[in-house]
C-alpha atoms as a PDB file:
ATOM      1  CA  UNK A   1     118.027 108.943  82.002  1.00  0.00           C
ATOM      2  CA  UNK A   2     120.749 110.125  80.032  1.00  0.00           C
ATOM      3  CA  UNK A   3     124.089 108.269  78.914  1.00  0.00           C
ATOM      4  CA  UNK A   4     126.205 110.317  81.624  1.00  0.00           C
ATOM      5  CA  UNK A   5     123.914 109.569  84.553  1.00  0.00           C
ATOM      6  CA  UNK A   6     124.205 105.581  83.992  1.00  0.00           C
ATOM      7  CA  UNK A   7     127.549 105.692  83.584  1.00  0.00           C
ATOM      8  CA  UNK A   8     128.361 107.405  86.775  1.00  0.00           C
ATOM      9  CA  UNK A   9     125.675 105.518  88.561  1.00  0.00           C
ATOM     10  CA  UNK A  10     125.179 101.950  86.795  1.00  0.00           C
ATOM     11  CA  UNK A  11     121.522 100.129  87.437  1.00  0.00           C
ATOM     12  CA  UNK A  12     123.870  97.428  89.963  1.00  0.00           C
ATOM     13  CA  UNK A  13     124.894 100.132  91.949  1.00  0.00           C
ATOM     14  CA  UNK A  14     121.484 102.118  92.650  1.00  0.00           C
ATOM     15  CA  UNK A  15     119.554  98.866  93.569  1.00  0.00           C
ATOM     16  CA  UNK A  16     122.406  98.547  96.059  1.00  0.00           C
ATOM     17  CA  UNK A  17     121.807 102.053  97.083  1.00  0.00           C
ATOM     18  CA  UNK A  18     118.584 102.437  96.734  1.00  0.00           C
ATOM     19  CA  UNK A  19     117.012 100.167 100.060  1.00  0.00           C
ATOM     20  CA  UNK A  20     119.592 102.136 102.254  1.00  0.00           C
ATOM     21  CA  UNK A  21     117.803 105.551 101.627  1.00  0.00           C
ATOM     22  CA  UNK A  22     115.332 105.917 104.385  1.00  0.00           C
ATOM     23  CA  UNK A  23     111.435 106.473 103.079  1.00  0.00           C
ATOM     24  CA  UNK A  24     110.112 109.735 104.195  1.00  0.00           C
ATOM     25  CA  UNK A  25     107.701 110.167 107.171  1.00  0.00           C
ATOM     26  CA  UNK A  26     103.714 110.813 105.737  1.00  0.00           C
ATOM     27  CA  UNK A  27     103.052 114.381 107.720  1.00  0.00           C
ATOM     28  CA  UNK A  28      99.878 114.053 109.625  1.00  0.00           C
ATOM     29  CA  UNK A  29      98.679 117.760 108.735  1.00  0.00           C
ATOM     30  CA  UNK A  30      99.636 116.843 104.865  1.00  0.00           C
ATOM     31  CA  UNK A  31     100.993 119.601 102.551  1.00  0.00           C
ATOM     32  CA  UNK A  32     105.010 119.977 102.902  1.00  0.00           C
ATOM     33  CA  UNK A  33     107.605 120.764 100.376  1.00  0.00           C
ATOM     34  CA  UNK A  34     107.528 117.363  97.832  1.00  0.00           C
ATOM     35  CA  UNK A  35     111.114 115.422  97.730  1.00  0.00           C
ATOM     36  CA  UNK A  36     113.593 115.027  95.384  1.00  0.00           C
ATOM     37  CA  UNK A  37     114.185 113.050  93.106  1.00  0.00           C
ATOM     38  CA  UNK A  38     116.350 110.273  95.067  1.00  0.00           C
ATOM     39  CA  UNK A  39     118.244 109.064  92.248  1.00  0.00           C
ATOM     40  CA  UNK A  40     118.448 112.979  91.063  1.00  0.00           C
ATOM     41  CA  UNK A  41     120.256 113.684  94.736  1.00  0.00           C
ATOM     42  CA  UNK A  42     122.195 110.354  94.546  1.00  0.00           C
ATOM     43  CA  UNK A  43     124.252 111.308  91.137  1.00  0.00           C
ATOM     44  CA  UNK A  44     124.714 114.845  93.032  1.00  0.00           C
ATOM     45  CA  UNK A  45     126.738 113.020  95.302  1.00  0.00           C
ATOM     46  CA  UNK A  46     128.541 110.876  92.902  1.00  0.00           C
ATOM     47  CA  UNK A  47     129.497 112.988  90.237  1.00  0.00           C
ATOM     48  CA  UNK A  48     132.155 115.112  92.519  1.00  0.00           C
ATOM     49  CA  UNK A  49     133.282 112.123  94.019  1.00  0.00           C
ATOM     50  CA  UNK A  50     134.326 110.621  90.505  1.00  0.00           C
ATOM     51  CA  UNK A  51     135.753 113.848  89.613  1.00  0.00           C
ATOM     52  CA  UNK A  52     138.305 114.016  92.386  1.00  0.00           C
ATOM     53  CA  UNK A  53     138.895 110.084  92.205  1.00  0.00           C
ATOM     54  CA  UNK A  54     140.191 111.160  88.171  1.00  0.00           C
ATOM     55  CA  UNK A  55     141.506 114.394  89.593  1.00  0.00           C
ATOM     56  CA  UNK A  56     143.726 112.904  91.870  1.00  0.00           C
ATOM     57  CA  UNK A  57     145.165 109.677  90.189  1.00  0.00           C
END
């Protein structure tokens, strides 16, 4: 994990994050598209929301 990521996302927030991401479903049949990475789509979300919170103070 790089230096950026942690900062934006420290290890006390994800394991405060991480239990409130629901586990995906097995599919019966199998096969499917595989998921993301969860901490991958997490800093997604956070980077653009620390952005604007510097952006707008």
């Amino acid at each position: 994990m790089d230096e950026f990521a942690k900062r934006l996302v420290p290890d006390g927030l994800w394991e405060i994050v991480e239990p409130l991401i629901p586990v995906a479903p097995k599919r019966v049949q199998g096969g499917g598209i595989a998921r993301a990475d969860l901490f991958a789509a997490f800093l997604a979300l956070a980077a653009p929301l620390t952005c604007y919170k510097k952006l707008a103070n």
